[in-house]
C-alpha atoms as a PDB file:
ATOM      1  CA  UNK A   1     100.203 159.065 130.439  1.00  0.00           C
ATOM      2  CA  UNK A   2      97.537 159.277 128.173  1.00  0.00           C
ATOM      3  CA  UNK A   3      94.138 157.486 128.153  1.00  0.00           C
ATOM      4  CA  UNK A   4      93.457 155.993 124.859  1.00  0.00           C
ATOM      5  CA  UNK A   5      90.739 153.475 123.080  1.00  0.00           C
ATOM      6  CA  UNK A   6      91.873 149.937 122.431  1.00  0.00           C
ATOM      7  CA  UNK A   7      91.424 148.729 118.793  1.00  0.00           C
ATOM      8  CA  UNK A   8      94.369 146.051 118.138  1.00  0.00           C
ATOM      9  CA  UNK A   9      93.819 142.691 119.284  1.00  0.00           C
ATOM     10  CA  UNK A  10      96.954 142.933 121.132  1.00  0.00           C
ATOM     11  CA  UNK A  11      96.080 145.329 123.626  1.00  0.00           C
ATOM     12  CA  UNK A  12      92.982 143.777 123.793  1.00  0.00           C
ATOM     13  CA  UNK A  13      94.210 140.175 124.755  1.00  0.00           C
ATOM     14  CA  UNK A  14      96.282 142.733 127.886  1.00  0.00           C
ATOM     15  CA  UNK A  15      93.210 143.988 129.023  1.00  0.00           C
ATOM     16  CA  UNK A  16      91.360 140.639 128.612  1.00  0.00           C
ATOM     17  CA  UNK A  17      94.714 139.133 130.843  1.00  0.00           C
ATOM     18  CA  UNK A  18      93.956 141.778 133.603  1.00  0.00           C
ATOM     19  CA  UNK A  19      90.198 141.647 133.729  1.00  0.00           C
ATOM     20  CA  UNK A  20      90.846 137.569 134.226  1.00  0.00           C
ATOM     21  CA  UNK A  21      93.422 138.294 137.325  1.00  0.00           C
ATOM     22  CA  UNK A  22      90.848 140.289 139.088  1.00  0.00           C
ATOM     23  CA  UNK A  23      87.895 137.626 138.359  1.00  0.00           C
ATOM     24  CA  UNK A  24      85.654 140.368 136.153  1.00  0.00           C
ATOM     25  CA  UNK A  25      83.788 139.774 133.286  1.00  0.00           C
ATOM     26  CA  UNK A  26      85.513 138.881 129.900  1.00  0.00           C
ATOM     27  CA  UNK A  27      83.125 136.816 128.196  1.00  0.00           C
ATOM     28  CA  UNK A  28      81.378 139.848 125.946  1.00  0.00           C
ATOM     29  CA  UNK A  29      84.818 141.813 125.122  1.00  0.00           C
ATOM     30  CA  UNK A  30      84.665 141.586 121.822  1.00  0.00           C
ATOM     31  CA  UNK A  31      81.125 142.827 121.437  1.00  0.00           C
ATOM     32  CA  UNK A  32      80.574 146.213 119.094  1.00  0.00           C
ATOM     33  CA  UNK A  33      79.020 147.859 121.580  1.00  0.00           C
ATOM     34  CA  UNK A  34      81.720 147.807 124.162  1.00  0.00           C
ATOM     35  CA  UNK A  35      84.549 150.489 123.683  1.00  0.00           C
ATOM     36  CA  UNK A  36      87.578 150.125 125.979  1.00  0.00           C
ATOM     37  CA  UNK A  37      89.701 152.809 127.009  1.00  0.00           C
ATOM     38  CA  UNK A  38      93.654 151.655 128.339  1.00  0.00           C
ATOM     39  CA  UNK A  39      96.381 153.644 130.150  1.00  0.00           C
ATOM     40  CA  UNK A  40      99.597 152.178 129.058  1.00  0.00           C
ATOM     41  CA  UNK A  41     103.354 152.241 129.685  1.00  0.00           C
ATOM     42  CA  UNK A  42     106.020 151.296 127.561  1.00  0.00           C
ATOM     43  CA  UNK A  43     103.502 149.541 125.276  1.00  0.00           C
ATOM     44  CA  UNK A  44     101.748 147.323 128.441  1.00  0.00           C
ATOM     45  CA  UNK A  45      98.319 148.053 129.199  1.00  0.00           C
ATOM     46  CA  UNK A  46      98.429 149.296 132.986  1.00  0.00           C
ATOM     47  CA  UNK A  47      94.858 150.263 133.653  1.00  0.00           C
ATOM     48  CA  UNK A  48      91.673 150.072 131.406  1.00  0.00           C
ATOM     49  CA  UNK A  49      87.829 149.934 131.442  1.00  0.00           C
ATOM     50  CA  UNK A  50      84.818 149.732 128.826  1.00  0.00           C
ATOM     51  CA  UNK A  51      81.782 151.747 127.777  1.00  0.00           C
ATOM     52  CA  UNK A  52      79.323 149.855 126.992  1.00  0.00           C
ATOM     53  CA  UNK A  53      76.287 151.164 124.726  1.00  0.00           C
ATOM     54  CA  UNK A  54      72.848 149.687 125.853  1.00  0.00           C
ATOM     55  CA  UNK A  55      69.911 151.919 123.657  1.00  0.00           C
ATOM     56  CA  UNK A  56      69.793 155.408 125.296  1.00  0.00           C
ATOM     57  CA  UNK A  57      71.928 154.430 128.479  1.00  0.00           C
ATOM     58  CA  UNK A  58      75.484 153.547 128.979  1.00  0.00           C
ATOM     59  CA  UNK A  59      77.411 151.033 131.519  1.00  0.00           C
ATOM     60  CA  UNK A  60      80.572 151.861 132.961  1.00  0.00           C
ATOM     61  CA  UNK A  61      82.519 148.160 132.718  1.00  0.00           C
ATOM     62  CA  UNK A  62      85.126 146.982 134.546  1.00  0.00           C
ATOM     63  CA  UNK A  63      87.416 149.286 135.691  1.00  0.00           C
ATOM     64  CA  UNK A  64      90.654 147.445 136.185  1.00  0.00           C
ATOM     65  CA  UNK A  65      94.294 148.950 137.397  1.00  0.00           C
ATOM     66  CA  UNK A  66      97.194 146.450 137.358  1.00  0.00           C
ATOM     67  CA  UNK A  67      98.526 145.695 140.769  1.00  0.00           C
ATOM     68  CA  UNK A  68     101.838 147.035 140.712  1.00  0.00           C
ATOM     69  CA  UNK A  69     100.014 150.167 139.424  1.00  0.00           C
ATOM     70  CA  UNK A  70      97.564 150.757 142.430  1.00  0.00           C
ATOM     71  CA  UNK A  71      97.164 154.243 144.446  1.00  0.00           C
ATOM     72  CA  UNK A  72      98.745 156.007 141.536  1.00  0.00           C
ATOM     73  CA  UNK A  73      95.500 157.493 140.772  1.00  0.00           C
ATOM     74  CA  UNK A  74      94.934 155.765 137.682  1.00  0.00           C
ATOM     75  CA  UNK A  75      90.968 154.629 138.149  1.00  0.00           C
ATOM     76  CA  UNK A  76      90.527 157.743 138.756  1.00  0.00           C
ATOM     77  CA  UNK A  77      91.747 159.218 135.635  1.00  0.00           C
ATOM     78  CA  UNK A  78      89.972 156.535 133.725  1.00  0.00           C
ATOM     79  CA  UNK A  79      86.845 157.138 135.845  1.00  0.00           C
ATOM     80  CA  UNK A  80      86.686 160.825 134.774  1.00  0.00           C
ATOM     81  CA  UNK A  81      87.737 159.809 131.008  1.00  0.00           C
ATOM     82  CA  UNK A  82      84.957 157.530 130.704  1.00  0.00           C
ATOM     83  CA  UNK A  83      82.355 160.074 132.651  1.00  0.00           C
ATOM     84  CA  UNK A  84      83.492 162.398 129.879  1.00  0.00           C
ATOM     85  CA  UNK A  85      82.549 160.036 127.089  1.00  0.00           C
ATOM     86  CA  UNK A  86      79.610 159.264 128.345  1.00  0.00           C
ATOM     87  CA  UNK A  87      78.153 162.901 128.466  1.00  0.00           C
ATOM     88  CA  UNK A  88      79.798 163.149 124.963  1.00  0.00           C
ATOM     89  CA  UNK A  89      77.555 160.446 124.051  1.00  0.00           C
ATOM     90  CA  UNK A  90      74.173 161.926 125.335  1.00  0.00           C
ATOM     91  CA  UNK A  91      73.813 160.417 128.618  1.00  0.00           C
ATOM     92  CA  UNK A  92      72.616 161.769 131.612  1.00  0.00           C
ATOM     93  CA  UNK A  93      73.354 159.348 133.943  1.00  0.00           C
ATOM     94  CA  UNK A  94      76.190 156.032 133.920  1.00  0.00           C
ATOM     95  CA  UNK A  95      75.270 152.847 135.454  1.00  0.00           C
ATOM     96  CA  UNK A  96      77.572 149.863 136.495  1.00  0.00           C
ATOM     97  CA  UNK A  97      77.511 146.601 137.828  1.00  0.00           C
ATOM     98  CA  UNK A  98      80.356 145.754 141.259  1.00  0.00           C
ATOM     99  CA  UNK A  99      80.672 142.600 143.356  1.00  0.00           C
ATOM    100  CA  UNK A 100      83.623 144.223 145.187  1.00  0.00           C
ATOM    101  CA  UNK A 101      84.282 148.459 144.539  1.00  0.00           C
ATOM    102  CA  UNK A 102      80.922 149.703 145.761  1.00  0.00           C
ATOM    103  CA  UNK A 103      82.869 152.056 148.183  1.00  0.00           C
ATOM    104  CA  UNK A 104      84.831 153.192 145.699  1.00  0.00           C
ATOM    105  CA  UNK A 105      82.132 154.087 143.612  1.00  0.00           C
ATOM    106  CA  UNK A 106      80.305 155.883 146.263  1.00  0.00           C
ATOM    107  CA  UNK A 107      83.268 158.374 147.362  1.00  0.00           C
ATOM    108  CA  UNK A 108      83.098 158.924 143.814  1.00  0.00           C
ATOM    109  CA  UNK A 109      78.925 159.746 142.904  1.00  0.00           C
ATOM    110  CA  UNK A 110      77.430 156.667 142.164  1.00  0.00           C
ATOM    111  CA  UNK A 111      74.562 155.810 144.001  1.00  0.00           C
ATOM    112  CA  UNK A 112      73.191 151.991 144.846  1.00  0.00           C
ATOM    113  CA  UNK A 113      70.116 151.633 142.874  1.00  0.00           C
ATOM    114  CA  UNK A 114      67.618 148.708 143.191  1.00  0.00           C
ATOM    115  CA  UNK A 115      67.936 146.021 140.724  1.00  0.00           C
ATOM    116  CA  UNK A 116      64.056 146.569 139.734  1.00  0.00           C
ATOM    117  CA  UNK A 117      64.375 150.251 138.932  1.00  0.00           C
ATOM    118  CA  UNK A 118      66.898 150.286 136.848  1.00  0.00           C
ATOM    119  CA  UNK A 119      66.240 151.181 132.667  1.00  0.00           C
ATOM    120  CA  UNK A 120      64.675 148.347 130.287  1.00  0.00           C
ATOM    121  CA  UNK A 121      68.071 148.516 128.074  1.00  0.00           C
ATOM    122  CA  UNK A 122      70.462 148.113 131.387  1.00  0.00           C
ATOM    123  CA  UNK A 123      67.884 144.599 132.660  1.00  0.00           C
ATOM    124  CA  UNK A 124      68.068 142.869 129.387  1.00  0.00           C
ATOM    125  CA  UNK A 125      71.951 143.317 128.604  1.00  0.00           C
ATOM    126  CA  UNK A 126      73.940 139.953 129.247  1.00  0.00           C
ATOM    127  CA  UNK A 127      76.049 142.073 131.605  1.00  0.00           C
ATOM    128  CA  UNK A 128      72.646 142.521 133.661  1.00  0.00           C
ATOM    129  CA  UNK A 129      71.245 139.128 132.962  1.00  0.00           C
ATOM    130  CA  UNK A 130      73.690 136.306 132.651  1.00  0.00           C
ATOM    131  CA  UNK A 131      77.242 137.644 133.296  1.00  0.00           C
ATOM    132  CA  UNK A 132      77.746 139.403 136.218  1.00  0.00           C
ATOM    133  CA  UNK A 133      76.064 137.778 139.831  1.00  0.00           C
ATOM    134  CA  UNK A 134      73.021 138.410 140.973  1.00  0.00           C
ATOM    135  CA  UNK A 135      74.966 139.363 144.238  1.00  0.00           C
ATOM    136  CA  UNK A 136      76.403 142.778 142.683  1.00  0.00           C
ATOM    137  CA  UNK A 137      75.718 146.242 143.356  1.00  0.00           C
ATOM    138  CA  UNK A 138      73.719 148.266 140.526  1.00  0.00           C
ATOM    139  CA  UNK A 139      74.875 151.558 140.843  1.00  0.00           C
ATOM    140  CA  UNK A 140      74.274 154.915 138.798  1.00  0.00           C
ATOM    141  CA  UNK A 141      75.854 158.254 138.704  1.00  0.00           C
ATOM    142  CA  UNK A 142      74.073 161.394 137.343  1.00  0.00           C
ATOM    143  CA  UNK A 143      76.187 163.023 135.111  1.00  0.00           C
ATOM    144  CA  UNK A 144      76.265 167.261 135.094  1.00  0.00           C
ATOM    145  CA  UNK A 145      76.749 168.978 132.373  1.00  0.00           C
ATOM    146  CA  UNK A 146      78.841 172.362 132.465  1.00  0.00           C
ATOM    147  CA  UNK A 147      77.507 175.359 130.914  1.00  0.00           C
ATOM    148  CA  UNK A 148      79.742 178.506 129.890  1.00  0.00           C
END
């Protein structure tokens, strides 16, 4: 399986259906600066999560694996995909917003942050501001870069 971006509505309105079953953020999906990545079988989206472009930092969104997909290692293929996009796009470090994977997110990097230390761009996104509860978990990753 291959991870790929999402540009037809279609595949879209999948993603949209699984974000919706796990109770994470759909309102913004259709915003430019959001990029969504899918792993798919036979033509159904199976697993998928967004990049989202805030200034100079980026926000992991949403990681999502269907259930009948789960402990197949999926998230973390997308996980590393999206890392890998992010350092492609400049960034140093990945922040994201969880009500309910903050362990998951630690055993892979990401670090709790305090809400009032985290970049201008990241506090005045809708994500930060209006869409996701004030109850979740900032977190943030450094990202390394590999030299040859």
């Amino acid at each position: 399986m291959q991870v790929e971006v999402v540009r037809e509505h279609e595949k879209r309105a999948q993603i949209r259906g699984l974000l919706q079953a796990e109770g994470l953020v759909v309102a913004d999906l259709d915003e430019a600066a959001l990029t969504l990545w899918a792993l798919q079988e036979q033509g159904q989206v199976i697993a998928a999560a967004g990049l989202e472009a805030l200034a100079d930092v980026q926000l992991l969104r949403s990681l999502v694996v269907g259930d009948h997909w789960r402990g197949r290692g999926f998230a973390v293929m997308l996980l590393a995909v999206l890392e890998e996009q992010a350092r492609q796009r400049g960034a140093r470090e990945l922040w994201l917003l969880t009500s309910s994977a903050e362990g998951y997110f630690r055993r892979h990097g990401y670090r709790p942050v305090l809400r009032d230390r985290v970049p201008a761009a990241l506090a005045a996104s809708r994500q930060f501001a209006s869409l996701c509860p004030a109850s979740a978990v900032c977190m943030c990753k450094t990202l390394t870069f590999e030299t040859n």
